[in-house]
PDB file of N, CA and C in Angstrom:
ATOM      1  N   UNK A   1     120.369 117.622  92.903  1.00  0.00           N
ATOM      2  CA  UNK A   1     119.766 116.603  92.082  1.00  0.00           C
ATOM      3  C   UNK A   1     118.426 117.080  91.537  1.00  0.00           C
ATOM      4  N   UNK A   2     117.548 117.492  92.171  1.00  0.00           N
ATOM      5  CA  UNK A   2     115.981 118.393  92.282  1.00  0.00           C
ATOM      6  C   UNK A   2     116.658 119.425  91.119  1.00  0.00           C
ATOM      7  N   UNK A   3     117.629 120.025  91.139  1.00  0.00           N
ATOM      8  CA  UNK A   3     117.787 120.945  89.853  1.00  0.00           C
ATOM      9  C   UNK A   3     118.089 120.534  88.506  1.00  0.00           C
ATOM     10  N   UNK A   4     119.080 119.355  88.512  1.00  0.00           N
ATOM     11  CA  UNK A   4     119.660 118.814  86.800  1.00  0.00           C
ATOM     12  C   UNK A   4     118.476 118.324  86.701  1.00  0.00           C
ATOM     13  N   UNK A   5     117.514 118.127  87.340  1.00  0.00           N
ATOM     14  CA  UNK A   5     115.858 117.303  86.205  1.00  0.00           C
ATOM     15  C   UNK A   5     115.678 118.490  85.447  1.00  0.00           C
ATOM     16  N   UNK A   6     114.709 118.055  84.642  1.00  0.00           N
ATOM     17  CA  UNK A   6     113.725 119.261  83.304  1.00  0.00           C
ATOM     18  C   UNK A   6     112.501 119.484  83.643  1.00  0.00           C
ATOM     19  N   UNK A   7     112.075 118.225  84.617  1.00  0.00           N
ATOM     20  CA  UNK A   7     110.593 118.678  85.072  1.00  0.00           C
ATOM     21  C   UNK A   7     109.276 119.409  84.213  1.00  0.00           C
ATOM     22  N   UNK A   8     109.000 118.250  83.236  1.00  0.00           N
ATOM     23  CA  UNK A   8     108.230 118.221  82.121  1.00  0.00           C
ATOM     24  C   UNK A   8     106.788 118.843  82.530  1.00  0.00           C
ATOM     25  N   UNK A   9     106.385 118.473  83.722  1.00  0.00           N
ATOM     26  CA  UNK A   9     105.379 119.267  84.748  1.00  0.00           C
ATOM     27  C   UNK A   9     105.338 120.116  85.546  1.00  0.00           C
ATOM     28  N   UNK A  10     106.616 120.777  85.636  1.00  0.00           N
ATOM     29  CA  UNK A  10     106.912 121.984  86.077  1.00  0.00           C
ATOM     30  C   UNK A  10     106.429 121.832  87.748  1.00  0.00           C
ATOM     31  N   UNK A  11     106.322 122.565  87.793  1.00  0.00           N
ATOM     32  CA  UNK A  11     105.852 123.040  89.442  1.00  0.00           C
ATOM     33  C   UNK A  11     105.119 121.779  90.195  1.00  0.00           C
ATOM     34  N   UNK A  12     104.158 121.497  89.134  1.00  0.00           N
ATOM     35  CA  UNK A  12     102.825 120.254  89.736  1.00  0.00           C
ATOM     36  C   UNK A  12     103.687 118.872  89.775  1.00  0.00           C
ATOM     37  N   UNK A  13     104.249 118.797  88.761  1.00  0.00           N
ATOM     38  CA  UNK A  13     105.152 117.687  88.773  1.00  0.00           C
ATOM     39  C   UNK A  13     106.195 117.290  89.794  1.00  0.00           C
ATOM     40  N   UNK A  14     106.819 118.755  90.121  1.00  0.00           N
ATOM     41  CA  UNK A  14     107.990 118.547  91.596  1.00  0.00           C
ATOM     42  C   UNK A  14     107.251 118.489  92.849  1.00  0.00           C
ATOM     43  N   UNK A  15     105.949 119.314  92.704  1.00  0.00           N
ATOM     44  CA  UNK A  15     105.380 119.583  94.319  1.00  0.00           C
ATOM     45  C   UNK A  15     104.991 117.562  94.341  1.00  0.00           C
ATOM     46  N   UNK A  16     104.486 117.021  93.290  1.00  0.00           N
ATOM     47  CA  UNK A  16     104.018 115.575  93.283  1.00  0.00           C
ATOM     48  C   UNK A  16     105.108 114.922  93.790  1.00  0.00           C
ATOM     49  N   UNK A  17     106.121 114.807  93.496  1.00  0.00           N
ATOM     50  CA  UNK A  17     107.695 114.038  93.550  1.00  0.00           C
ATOM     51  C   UNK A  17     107.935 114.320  95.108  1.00  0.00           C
ATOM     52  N   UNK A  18     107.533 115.505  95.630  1.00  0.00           N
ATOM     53  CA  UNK A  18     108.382 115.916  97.455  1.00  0.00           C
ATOM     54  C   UNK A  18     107.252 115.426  97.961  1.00  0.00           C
ATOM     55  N   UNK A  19     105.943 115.539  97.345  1.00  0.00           N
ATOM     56  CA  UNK A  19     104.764 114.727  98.344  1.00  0.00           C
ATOM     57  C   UNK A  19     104.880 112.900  98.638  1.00  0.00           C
ATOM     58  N   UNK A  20     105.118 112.213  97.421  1.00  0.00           N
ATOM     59  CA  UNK A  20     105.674 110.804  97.230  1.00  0.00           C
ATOM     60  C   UNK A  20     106.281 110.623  98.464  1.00  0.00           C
ATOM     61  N   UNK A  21     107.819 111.535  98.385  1.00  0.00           N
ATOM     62  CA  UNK A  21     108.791 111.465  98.925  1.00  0.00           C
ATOM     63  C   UNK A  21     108.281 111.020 100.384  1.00  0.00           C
ATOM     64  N   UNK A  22     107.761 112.361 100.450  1.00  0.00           N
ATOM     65  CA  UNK A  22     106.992 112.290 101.988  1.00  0.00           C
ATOM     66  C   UNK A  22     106.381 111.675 102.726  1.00  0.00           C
ATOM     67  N   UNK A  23     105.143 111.223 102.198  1.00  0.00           N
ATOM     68  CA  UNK A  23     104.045 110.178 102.338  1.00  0.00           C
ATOM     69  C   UNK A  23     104.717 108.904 102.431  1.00  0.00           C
ATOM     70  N   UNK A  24     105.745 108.447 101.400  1.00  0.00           N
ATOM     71  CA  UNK A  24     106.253 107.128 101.486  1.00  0.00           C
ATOM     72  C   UNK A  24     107.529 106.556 102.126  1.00  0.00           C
ATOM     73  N   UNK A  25     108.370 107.722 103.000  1.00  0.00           N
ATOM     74  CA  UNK A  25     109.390 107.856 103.119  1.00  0.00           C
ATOM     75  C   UNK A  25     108.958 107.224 104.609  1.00  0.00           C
ATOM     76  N   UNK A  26     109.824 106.494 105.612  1.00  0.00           N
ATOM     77  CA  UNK A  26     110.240 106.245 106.743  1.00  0.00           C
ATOM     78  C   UNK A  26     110.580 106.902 107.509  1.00  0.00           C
ATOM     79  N   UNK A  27     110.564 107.932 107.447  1.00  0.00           N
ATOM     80  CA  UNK A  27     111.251 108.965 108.523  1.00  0.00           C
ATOM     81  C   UNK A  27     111.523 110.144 107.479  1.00  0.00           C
ATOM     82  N   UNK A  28     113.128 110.159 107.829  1.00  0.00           N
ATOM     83  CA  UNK A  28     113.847 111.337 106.931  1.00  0.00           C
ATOM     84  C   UNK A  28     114.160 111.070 105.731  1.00  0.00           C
ATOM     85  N   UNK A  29     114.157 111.643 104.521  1.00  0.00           N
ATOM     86  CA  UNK A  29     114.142 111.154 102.788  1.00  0.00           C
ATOM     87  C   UNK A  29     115.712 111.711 102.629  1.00  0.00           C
ATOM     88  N   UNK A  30     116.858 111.323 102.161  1.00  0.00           N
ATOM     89  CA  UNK A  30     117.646 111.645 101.822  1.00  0.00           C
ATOM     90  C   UNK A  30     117.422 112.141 100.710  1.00  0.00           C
ATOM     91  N   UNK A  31     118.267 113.315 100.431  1.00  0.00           N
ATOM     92  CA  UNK A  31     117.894 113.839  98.864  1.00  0.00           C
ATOM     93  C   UNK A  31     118.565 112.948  97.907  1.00  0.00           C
ATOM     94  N   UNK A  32     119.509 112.078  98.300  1.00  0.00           N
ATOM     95  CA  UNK A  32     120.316 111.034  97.456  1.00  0.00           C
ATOM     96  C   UNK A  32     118.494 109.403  96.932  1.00  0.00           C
ATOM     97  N   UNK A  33     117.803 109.526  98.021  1.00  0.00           N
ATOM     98  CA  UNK A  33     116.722 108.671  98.402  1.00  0.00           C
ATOM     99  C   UNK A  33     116.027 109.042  97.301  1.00  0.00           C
ATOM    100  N   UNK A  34     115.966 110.334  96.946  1.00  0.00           N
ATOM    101  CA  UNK A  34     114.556 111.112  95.872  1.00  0.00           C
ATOM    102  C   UNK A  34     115.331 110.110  94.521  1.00  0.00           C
ATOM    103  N   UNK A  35     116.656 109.782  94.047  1.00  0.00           N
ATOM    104  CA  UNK A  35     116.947 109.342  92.726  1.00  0.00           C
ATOM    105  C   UNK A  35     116.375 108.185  92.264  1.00  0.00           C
ATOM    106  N   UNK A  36     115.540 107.183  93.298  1.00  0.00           N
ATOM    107  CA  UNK A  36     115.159 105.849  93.443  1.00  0.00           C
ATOM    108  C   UNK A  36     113.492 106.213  92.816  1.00  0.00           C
ATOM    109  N   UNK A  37     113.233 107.465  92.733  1.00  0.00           N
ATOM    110  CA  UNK A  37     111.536 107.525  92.603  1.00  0.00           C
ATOM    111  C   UNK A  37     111.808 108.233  91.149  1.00  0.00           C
ATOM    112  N   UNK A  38     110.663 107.106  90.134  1.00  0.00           N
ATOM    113  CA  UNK A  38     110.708 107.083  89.074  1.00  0.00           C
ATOM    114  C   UNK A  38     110.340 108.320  88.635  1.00  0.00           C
ATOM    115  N   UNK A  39     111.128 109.505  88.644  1.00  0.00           N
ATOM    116  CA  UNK A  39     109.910 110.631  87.734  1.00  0.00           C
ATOM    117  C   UNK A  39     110.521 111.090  86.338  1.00  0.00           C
ATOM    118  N   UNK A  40     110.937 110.376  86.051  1.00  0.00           N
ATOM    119  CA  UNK A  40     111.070 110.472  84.641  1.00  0.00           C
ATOM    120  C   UNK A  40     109.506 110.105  84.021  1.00  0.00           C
ATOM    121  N   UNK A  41     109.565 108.893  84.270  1.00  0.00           N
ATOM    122  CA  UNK A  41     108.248 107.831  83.824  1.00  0.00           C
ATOM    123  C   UNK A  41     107.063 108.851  83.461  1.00  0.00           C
ATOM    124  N   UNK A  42     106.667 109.208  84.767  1.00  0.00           N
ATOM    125  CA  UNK A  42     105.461 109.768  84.648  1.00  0.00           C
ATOM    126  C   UNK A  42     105.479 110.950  86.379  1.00  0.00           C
ATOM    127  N   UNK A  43     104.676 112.142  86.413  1.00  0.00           N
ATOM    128  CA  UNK A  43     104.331 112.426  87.622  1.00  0.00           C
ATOM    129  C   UNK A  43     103.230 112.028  88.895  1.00  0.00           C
ATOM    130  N   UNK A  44     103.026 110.380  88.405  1.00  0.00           N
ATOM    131  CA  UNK A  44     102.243 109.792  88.985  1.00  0.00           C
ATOM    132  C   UNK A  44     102.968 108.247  89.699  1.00  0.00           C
ATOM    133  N   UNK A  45     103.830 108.199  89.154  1.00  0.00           N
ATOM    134  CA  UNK A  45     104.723 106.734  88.952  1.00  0.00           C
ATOM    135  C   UNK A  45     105.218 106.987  90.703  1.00  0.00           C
ATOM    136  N   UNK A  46     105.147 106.018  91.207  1.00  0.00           N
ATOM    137  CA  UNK A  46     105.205 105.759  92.582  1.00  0.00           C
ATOM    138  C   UNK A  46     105.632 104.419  93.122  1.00  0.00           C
ATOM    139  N   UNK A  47     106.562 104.113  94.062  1.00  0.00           N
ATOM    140  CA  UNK A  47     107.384 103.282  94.046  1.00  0.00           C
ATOM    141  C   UNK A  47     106.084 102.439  95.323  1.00  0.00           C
ATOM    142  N   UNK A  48     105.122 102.953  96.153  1.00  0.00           N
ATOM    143  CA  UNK A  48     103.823 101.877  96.383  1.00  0.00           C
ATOM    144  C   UNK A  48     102.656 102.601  96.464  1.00  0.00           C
ATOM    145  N   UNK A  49     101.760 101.656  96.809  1.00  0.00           N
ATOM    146  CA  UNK A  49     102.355 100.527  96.785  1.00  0.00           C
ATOM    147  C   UNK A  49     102.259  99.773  95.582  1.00  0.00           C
ATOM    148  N   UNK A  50     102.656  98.285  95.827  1.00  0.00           N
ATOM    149  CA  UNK A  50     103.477  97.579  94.623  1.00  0.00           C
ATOM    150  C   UNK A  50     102.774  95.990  95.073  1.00  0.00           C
ATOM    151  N   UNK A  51     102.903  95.347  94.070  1.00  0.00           N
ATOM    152  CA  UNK A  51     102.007  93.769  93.960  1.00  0.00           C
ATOM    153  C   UNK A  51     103.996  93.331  95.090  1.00  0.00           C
ATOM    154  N   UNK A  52     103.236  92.578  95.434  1.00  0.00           N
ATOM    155  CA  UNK A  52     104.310  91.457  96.140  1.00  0.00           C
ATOM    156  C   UNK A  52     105.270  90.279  95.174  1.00  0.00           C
ATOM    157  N   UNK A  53     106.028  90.252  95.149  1.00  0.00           N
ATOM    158  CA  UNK A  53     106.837  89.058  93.828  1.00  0.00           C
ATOM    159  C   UNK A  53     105.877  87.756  93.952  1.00  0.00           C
ATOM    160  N   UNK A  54     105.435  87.664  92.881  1.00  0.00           N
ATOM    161  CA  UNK A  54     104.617  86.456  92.512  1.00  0.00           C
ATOM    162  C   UNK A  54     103.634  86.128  93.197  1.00  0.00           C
ATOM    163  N   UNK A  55     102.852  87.331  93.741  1.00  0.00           N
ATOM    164  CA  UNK A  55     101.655  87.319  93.845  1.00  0.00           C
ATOM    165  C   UNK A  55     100.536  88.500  93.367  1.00  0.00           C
ATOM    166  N   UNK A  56      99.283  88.422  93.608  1.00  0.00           N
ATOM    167  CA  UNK A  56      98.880  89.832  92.801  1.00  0.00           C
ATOM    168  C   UNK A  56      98.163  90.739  94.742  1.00  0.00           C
ATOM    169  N   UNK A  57      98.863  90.451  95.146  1.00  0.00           N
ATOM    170  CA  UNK A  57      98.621  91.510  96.492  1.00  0.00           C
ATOM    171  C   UNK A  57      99.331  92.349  96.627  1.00  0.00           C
ATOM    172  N   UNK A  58      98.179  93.401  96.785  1.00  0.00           N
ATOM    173  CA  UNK A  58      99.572  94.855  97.192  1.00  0.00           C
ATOM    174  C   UNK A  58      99.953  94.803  98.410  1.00  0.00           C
ATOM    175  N   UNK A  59     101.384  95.551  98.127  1.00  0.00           N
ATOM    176  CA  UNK A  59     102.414  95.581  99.636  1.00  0.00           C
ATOM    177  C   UNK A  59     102.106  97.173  99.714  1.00  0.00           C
ATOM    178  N   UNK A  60     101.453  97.563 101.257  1.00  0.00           N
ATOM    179  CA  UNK A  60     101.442  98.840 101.103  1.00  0.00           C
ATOM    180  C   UNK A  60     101.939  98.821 102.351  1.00  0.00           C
ATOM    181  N   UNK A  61     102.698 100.387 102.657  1.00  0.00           N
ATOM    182  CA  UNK A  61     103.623 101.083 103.361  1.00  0.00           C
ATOM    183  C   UNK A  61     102.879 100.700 105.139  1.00  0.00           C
ATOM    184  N   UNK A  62     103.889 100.238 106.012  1.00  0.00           N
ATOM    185  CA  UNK A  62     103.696  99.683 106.935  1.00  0.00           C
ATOM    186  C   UNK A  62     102.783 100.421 107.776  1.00  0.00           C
ATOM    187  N   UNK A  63     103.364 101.926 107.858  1.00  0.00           N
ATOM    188  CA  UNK A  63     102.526 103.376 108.372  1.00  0.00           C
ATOM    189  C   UNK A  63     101.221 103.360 108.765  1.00  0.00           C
ATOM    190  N   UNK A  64     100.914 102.896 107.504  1.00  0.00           N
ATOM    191  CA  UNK A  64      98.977 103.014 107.504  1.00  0.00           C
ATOM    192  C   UNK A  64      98.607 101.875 108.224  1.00  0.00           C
ATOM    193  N   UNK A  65      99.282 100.982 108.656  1.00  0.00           N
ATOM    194  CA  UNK A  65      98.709 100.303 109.764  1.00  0.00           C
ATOM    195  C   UNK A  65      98.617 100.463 110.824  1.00  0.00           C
ATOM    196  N   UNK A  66      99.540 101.617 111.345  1.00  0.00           N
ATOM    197  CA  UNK A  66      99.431 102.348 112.539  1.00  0.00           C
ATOM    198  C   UNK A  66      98.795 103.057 113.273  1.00  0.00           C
ATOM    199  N   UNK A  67      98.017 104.035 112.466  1.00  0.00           N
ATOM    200  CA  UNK A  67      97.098 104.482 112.819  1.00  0.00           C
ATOM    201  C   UNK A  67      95.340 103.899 112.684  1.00  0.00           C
ATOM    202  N   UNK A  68      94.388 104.799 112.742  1.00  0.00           N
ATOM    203  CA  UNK A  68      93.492 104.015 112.668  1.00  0.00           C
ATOM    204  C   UNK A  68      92.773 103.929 111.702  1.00  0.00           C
ATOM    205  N   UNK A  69      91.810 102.945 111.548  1.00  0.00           N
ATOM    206  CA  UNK A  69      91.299 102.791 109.824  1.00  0.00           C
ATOM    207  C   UNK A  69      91.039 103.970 109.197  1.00  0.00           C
ATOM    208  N   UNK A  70      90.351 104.633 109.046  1.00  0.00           N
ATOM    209  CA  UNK A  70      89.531 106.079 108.235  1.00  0.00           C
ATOM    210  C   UNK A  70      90.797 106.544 107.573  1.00  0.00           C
ATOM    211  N   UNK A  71      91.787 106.992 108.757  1.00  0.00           N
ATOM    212  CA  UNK A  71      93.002 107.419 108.159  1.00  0.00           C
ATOM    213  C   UNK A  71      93.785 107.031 107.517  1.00  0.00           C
ATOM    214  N   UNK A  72      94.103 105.879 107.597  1.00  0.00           N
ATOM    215  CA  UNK A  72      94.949 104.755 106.720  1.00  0.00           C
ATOM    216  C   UNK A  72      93.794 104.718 105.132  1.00  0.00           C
ATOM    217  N   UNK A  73      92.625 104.455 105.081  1.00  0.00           N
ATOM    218  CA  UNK A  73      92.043 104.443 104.231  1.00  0.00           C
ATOM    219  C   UNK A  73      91.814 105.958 103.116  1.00  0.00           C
ATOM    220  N   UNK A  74      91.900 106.910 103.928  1.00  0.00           N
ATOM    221  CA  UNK A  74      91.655 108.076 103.278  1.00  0.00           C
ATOM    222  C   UNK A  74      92.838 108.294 102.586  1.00  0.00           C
ATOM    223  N   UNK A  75      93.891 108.207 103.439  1.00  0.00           N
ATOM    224  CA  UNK A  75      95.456 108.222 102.282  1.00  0.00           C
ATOM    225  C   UNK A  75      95.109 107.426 100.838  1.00  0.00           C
ATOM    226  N   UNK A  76      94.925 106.234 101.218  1.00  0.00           N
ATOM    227  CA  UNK A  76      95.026 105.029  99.855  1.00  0.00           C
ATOM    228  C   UNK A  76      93.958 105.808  98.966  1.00  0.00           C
ATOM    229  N   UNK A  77      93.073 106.331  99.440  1.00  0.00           N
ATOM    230  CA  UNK A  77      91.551 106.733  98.454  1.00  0.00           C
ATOM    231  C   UNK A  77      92.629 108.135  97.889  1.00  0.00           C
ATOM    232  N   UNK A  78      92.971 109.158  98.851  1.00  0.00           N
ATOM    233  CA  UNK A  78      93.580 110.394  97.860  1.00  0.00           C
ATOM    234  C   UNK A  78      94.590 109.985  97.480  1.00  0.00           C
ATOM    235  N   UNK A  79      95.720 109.271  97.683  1.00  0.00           N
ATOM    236  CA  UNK A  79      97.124 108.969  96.719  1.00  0.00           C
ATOM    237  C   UNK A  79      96.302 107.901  95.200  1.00  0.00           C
ATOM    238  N   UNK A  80      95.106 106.935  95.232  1.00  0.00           N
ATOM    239  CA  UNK A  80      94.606 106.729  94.191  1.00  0.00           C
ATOM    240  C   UNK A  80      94.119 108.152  93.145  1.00  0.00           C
ATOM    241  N   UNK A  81      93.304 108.560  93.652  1.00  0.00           N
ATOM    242  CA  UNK A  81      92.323 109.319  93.631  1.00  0.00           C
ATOM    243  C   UNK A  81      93.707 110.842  92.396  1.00  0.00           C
ATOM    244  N   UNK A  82      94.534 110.835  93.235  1.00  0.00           N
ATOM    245  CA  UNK A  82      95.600 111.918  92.479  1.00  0.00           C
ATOM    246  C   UNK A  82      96.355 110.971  91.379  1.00  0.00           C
ATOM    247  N   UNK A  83      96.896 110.264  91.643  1.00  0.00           N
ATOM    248  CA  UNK A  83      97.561 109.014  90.734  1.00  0.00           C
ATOM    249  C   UNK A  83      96.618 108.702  88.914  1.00  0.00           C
ATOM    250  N   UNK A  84      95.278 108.691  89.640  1.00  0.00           N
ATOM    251  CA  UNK A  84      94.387 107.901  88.534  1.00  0.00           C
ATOM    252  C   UNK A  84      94.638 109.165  87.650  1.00  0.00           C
ATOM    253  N   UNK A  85      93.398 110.375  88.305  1.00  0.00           N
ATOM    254  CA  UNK A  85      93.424 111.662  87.698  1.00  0.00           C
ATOM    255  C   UNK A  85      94.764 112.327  86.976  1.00  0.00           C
ATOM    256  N   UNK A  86      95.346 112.190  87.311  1.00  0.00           N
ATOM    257  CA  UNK A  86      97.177 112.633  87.087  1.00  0.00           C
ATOM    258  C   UNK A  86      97.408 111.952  85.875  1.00  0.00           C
ATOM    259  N   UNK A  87      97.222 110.602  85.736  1.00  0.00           N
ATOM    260  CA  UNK A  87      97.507 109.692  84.123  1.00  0.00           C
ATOM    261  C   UNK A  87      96.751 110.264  83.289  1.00  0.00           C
ATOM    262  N   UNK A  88      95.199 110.512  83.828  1.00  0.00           N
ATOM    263  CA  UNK A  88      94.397 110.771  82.761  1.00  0.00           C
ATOM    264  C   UNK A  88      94.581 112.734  82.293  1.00  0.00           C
ATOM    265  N   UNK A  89      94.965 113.270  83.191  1.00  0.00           N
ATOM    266  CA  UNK A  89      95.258 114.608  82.580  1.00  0.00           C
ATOM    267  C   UNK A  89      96.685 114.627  81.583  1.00  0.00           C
ATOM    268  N   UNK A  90      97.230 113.766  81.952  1.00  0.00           N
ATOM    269  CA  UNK A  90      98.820 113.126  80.815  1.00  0.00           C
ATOM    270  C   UNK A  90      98.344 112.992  79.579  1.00  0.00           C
ATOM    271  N   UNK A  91      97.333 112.296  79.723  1.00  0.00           N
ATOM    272  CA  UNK A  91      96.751 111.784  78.435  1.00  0.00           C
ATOM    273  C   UNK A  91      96.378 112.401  77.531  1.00  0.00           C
ATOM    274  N   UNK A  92      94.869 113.226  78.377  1.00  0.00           N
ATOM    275  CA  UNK A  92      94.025 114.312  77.769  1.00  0.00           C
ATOM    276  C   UNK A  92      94.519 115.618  77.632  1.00  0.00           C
ATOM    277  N   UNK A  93      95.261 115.917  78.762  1.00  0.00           N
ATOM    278  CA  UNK A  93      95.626 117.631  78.603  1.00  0.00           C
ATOM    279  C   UNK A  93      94.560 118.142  79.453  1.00  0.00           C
ATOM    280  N   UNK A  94      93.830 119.141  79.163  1.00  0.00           N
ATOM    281  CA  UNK A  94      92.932 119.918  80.086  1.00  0.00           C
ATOM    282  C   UNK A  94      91.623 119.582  79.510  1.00  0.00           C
ATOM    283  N   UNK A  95      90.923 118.231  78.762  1.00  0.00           N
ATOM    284  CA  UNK A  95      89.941 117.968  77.874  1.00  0.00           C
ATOM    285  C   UNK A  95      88.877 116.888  79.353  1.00  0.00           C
ATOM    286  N   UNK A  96      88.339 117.931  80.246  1.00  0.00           N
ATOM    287  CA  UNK A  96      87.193 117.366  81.024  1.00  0.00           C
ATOM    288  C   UNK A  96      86.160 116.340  80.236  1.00  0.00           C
ATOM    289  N   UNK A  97      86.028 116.436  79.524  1.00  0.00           N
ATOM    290  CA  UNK A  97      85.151 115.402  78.652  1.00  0.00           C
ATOM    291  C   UNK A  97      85.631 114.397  77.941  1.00  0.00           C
ATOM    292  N   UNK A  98      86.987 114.238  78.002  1.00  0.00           N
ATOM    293  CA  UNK A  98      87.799 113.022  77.431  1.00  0.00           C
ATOM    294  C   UNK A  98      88.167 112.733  78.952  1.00  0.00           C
ATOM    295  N   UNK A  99      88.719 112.928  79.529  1.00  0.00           N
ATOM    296  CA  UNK A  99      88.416 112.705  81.084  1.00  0.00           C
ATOM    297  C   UNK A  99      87.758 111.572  81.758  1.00  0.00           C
ATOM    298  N   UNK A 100      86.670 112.614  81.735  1.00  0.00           N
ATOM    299  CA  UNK A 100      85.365 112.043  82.096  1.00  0.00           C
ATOM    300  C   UNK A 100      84.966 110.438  81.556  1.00  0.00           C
ATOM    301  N   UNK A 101      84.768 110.543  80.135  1.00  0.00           N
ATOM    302  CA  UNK A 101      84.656 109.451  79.542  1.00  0.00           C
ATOM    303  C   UNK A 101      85.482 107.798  79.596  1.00  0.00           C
ATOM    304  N   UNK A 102      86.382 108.774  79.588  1.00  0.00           N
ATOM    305  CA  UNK A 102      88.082 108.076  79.992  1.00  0.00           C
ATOM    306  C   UNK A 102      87.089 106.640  81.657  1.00  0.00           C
ATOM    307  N   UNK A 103      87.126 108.254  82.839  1.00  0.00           N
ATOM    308  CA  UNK A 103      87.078 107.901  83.904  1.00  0.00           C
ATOM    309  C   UNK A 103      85.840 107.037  84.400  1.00  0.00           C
ATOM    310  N   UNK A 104      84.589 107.402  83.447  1.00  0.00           N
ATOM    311  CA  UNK A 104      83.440 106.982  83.548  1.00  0.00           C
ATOM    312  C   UNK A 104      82.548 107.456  84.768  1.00  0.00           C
ATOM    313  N   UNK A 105      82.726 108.886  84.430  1.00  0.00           N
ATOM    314  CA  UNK A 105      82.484 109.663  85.950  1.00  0.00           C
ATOM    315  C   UNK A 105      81.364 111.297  85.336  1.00  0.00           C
ATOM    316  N   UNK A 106      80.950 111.573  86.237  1.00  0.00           N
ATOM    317  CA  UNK A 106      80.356 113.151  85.104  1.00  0.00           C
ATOM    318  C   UNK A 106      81.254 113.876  85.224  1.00  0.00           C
ATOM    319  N   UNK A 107      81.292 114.945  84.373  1.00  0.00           N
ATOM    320  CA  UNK A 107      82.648 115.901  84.397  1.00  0.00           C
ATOM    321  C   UNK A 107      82.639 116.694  85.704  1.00  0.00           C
ATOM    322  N   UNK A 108      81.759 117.276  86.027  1.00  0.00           N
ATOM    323  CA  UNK A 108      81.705 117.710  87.389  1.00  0.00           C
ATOM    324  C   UNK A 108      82.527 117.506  88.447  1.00  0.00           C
ATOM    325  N   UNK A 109      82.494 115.919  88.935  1.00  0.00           N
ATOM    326  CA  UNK A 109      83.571 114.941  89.707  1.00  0.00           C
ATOM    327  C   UNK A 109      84.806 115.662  89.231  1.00  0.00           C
ATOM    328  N   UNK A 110      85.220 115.153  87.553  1.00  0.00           N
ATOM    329  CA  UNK A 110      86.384 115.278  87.339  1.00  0.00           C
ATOM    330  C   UNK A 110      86.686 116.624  87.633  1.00  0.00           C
ATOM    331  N   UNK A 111      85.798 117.761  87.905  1.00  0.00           N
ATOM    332  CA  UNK A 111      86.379 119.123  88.025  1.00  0.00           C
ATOM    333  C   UNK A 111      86.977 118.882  89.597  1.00  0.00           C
ATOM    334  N   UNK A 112      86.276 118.845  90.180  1.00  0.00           N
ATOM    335  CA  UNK A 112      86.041 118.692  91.618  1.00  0.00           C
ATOM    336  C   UNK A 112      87.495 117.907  92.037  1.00  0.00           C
ATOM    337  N   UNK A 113      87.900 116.686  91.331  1.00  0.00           N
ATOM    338  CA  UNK A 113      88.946 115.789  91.938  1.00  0.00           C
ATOM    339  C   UNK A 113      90.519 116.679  91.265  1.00  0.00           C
ATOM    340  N   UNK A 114      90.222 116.879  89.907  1.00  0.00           N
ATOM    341  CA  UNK A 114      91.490 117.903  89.619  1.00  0.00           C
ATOM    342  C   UNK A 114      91.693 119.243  90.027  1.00  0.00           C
ATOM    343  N   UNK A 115      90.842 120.093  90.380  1.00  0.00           N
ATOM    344  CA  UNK A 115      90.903 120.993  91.461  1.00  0.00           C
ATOM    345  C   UNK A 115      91.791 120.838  92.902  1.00  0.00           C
ATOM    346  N   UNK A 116      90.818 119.657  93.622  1.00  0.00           N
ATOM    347  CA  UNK A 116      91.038 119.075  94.741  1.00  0.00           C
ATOM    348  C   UNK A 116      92.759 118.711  94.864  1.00  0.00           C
ATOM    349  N   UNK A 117      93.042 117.937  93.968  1.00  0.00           N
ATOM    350  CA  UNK A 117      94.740 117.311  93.665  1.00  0.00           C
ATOM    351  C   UNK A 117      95.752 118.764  92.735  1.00  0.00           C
ATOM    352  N   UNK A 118      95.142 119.480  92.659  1.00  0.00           N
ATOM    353  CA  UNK A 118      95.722 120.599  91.711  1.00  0.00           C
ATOM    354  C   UNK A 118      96.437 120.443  90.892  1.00  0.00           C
ATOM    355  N   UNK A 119      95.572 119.350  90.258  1.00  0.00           N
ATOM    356  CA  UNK A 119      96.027 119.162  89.039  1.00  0.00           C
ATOM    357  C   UNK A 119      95.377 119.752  87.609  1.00  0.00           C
ATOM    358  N   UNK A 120      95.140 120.994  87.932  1.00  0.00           N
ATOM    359  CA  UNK A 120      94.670 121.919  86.922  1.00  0.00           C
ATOM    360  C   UNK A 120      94.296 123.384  87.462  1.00  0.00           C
ATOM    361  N   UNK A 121      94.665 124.476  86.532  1.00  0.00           N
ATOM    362  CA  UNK A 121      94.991 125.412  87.638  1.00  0.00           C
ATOM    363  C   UNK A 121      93.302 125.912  87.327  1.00  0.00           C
ATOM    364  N   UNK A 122      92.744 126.382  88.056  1.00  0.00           N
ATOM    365  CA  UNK A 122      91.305 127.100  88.011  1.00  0.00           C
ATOM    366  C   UNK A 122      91.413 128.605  88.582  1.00  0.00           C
TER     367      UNK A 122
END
């Protein structure tokens, strides 16, 4: 299945899709499981977390309640943190200063966070 895609993001785009997988998966991910995660859409598009039906609260993955805060919190900050950056390099391409502006951040950050998520090769 991982092979009939086109993988418009090549490498960054699949390593994103097996990390999803991973991070959000219950245990073991069936490779039949990977067809349910949107990557057509985008290489950021992620099935959570997700608002709850008819309310505006997110439902996030039971996991992170398990362990203890910092850790549960540091996930949500880097799966944001790659997600946000990830749309906005869709957008811009490799343009740190449309970025930036975009993000409302100094470009610096933005080097630092697309580095960090490798989402740009340096």
């Amino acid at each position: 299945m991982l092979a009939t895609r086109s993988w418009p993001g090549n490498v960054r785009e699949l390593r994103n899709v097996l990390e999803r997988a991973a991070v959000f998966a219950d245990g073991v991910v069936p490779i039949g499981g990977l067809e349910e995660l949107p990557i057509e859409e985008s290489v950021v598009a992620r099935p959570a977390p997700v608002k709850a039906q008819g309310s505006d609260e997110l439902v996030l993955p039971e996991r992170l309640f398990a362990g203890d805060y910092k850790s549960g919190k540091r996930e949500i900050v880097t799966c944001f943190e790659r997600d946000y950056f990830a749309r906005l390099v869709t957008r811009h391409g490799d343009n740190i200063s449309a970025i930036a502006r975009e993000a409302d951040v100094a470009r610096d950050l933005v080097r630092r966070l697309l580095a960090k998520h490798g989402l740009r090769d340096e």
